[in-house]
N, C-alpha and C. Protein backbone atom coordinates (compact mmCIF):
# COMPACT_ATOMS: atom_id res chain seq x y z
N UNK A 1 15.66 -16.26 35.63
CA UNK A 1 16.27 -16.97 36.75
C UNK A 1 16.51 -15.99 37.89
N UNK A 2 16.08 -16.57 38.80
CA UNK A 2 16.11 -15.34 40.39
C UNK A 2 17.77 -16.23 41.27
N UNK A 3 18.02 -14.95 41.43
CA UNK A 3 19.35 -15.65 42.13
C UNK A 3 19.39 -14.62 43.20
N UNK A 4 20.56 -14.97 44.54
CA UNK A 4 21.16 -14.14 45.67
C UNK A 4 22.17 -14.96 46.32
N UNK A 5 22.57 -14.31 46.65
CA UNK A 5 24.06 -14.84 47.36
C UNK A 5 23.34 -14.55 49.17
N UNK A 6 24.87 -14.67 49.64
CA UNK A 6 25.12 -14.66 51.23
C UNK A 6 26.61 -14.73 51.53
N UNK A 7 27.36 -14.09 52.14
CA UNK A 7 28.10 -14.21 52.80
C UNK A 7 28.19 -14.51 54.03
N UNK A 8 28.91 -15.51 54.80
CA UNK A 8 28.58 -15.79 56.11
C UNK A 8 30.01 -15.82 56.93
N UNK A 9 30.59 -14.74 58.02
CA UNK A 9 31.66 -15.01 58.39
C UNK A 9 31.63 -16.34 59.31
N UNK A 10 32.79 -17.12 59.26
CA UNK A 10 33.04 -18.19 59.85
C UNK A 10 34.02 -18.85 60.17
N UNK A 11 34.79 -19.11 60.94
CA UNK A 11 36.05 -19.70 61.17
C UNK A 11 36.16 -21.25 60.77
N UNK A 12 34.60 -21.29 60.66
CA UNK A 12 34.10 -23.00 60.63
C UNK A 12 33.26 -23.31 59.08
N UNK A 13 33.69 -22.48 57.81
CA UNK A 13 33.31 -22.75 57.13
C UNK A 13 32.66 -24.28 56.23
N UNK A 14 34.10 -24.80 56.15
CA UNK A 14 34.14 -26.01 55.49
C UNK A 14 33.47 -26.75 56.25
N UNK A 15 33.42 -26.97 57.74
CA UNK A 15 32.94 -27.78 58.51
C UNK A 15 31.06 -27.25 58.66
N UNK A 16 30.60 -26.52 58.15
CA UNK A 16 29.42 -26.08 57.69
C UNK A 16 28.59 -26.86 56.45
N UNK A 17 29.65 -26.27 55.40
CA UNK A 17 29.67 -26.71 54.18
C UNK A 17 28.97 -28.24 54.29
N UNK A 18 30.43 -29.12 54.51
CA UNK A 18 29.97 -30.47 54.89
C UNK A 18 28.73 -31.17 55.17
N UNK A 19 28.65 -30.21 56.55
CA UNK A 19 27.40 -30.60 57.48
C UNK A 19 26.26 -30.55 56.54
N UNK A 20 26.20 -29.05 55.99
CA UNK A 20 24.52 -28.73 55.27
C UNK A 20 24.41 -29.81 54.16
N UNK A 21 25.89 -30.13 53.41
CA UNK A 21 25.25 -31.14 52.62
C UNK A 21 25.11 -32.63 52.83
N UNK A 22 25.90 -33.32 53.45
CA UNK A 22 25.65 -33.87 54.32
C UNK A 22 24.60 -34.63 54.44
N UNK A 23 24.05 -33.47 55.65
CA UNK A 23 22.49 -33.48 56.11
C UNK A 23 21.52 -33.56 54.58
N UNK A 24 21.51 -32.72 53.92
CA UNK A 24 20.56 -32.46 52.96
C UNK A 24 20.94 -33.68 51.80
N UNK A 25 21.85 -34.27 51.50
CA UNK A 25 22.00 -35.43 50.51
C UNK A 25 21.29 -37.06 50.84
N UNK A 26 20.84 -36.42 52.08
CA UNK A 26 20.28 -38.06 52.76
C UNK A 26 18.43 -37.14 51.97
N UNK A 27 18.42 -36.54 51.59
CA UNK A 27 16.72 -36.56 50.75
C UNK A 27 17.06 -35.80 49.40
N UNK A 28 17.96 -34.98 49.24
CA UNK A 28 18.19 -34.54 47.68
C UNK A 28 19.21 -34.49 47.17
N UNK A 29 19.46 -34.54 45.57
CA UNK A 29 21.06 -34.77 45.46
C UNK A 29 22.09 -33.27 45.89
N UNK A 30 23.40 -33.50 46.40
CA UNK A 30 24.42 -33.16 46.66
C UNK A 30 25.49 -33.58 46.73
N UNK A 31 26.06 -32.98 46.37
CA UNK A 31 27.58 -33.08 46.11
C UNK A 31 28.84 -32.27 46.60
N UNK A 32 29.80 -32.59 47.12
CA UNK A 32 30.79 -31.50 47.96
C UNK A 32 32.59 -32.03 47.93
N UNK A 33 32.82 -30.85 48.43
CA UNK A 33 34.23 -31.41 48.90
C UNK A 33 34.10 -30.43 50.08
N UNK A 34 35.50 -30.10 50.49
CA UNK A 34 35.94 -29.57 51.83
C UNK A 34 35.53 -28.20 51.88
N UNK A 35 35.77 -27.79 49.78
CA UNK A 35 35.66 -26.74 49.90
C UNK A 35 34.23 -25.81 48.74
N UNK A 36 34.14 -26.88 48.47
CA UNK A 36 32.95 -26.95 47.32
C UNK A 36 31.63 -27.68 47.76
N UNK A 37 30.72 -27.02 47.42
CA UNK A 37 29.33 -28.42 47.14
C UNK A 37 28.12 -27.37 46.69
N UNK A 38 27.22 -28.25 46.54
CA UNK A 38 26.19 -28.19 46.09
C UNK A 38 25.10 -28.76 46.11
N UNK A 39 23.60 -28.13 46.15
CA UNK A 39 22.63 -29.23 46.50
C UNK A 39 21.33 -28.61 45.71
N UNK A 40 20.89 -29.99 45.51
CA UNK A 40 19.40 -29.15 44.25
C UNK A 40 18.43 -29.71 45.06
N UNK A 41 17.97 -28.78 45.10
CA UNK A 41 16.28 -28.87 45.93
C UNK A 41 15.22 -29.13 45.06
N UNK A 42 13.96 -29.38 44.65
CA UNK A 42 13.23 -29.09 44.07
C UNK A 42 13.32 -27.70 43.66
N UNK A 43 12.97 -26.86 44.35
CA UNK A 43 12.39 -25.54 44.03
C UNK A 43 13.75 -24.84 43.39
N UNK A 44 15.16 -24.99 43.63
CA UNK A 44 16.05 -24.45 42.97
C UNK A 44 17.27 -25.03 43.91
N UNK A 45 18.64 -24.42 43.57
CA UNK A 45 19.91 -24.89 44.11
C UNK A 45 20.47 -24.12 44.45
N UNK A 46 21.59 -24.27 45.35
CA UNK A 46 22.21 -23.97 46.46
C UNK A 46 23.83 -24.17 46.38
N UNK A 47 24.78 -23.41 46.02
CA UNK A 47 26.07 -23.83 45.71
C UNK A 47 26.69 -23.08 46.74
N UNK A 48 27.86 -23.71 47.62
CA UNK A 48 28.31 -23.29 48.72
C UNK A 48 30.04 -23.18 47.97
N UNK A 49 30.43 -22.37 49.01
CA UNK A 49 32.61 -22.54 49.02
C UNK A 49 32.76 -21.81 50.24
N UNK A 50 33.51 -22.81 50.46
CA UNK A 50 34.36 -22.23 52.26
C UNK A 50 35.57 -21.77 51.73
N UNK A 51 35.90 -21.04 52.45
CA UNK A 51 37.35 -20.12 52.43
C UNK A 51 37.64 -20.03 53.71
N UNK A 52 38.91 -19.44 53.84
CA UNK A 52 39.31 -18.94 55.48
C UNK A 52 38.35 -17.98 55.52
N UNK A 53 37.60 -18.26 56.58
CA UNK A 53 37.10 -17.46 57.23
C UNK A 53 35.35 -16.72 57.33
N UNK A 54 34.89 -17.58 55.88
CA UNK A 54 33.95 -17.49 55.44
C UNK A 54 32.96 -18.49 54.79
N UNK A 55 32.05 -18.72 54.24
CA UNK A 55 30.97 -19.63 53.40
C UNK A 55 30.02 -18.60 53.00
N UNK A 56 30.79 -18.86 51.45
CA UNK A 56 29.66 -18.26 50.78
C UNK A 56 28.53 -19.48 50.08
N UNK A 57 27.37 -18.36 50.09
CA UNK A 57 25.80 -19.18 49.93
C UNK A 57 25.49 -18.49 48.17
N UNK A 58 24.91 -19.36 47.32
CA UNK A 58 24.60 -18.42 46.06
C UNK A 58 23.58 -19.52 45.95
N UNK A 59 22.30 -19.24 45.78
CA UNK A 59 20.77 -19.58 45.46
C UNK A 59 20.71 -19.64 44.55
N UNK A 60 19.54 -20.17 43.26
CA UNK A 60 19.24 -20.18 42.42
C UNK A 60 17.74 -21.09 42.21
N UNK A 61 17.09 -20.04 41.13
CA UNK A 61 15.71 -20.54 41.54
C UNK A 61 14.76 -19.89 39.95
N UNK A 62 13.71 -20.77 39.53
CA UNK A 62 12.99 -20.09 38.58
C UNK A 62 12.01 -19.04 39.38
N UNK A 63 11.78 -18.68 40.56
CA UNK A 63 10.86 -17.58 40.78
C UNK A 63 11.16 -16.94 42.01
N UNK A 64 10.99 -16.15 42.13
CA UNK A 64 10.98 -15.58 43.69
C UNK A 64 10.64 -16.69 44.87
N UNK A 65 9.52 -16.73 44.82
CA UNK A 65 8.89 -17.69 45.94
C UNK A 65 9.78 -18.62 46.05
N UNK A 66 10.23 -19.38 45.00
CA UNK A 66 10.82 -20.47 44.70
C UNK A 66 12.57 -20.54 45.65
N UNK A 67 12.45 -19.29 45.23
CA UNK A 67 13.99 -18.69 45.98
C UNK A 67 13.94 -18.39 47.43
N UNK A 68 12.92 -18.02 47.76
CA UNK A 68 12.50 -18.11 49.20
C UNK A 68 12.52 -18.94 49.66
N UNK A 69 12.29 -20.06 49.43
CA UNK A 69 12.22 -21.47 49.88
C UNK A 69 13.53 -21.85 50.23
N UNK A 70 14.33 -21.81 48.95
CA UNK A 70 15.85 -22.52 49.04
C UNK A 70 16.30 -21.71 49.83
N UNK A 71 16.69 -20.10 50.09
CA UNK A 71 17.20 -19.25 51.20
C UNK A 71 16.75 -19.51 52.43
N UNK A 72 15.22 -19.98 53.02
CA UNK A 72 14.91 -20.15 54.05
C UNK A 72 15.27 -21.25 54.50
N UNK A 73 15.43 -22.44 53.87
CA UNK A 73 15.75 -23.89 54.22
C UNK A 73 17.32 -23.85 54.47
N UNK A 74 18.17 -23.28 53.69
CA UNK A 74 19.45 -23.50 54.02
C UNK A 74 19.85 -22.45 54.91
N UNK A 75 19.14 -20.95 55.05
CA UNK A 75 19.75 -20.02 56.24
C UNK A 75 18.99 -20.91 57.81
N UNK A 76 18.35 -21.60 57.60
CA UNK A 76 17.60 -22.07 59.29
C UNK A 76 18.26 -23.18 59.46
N UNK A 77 18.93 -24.05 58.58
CA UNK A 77 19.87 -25.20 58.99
C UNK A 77 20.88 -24.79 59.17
N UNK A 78 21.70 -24.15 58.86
CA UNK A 78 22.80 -23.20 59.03
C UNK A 78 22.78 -22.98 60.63
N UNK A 79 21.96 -22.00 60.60
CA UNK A 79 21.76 -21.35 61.74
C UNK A 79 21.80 -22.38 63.13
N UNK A 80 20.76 -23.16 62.62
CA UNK A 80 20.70 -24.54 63.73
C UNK A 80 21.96 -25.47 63.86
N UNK A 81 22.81 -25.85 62.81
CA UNK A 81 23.92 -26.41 62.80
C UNK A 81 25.14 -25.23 63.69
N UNK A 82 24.97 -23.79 63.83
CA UNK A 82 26.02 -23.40 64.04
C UNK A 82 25.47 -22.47 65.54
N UNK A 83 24.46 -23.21 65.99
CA UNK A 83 23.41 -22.28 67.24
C UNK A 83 24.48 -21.66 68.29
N UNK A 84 26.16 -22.25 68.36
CA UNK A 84 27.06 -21.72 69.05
C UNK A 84 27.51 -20.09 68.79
N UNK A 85 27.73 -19.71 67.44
CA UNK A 85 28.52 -19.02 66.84
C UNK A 85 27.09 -17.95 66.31
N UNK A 86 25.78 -18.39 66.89
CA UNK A 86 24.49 -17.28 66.32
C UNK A 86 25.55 -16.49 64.89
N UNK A 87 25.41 -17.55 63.76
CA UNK A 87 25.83 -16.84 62.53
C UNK A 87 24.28 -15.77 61.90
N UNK A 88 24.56 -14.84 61.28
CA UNK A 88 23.86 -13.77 60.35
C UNK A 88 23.81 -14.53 59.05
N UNK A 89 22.91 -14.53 58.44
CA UNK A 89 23.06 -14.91 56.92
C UNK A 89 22.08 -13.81 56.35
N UNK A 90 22.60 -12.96 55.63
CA UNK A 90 21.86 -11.84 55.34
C UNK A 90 21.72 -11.91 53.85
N UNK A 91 21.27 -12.32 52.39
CA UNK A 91 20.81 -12.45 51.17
C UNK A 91 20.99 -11.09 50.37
N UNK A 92 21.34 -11.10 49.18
CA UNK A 92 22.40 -9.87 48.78
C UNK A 92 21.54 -10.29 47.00
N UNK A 93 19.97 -9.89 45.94
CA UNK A 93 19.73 -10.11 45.01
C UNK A 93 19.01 -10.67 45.16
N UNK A 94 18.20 -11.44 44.21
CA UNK A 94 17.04 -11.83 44.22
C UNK A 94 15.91 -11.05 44.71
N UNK A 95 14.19 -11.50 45.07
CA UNK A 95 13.49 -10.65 45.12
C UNK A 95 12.77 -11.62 46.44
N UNK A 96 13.24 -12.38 46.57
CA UNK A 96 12.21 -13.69 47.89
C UNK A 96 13.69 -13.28 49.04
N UNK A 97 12.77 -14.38 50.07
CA UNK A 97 13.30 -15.01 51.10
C UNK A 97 13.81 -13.51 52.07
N UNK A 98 14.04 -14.15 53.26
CA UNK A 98 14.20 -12.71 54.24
C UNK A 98 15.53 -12.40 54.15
N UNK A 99 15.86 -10.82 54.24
CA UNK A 99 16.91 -9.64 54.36
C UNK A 99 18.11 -10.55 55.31
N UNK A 100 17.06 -10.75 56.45
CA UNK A 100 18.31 -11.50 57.35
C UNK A 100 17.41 -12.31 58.47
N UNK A 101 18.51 -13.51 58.55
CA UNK A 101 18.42 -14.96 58.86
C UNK A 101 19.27 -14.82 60.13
């Protein structure tokens, strides 16, 4: 199993959180609260938690590539949901997907 995290500073965590799943539960399953969620992609899943001040990202995936996928899809919606605040999502394990988003 290929995994990586992300840390993302944010004042607007939860209201992230939400959004990505949200958005992404109208084509795959997810599930959330304010401060929790989660979403399974085909290729692997995606478990989020907002805190003050932050959203953390943790991937999960049977292959690299596979993990690339799920890191690239959720760091570019991110990014696009938060185009005010130009957030960093930089990937911390695993062996896919880019250094920084």
């Amino acid at each position: 199993m290929e995994t990586s995290t992300a840390l993302v500073r944010t004042d607007k965590a939860s209201r992230f959180l939400v959004q990505l799943c949200k958005h992404f539960g109208h084509k795959v399953p997810a599930e959330w609260t304010e401060t929790d969620g989660v979403v399974r992609f085909e290729p692997g899943t995606c478990r989020m938690a907002a805190s003050e001040g932050a959203l953390t990202l943790a991937c999960e995936s049977e292959s690299p590539e596979a993990l690339a996928v799920v890191q690239d899809v959720i760091a570019s919606h991110l990014q696009r949901f938060a185009w005010k605040e130009e957030l960093s999502v930089s990937w911390a394990g695993g062996t896919g997907g880019t250094a920084s988003r």
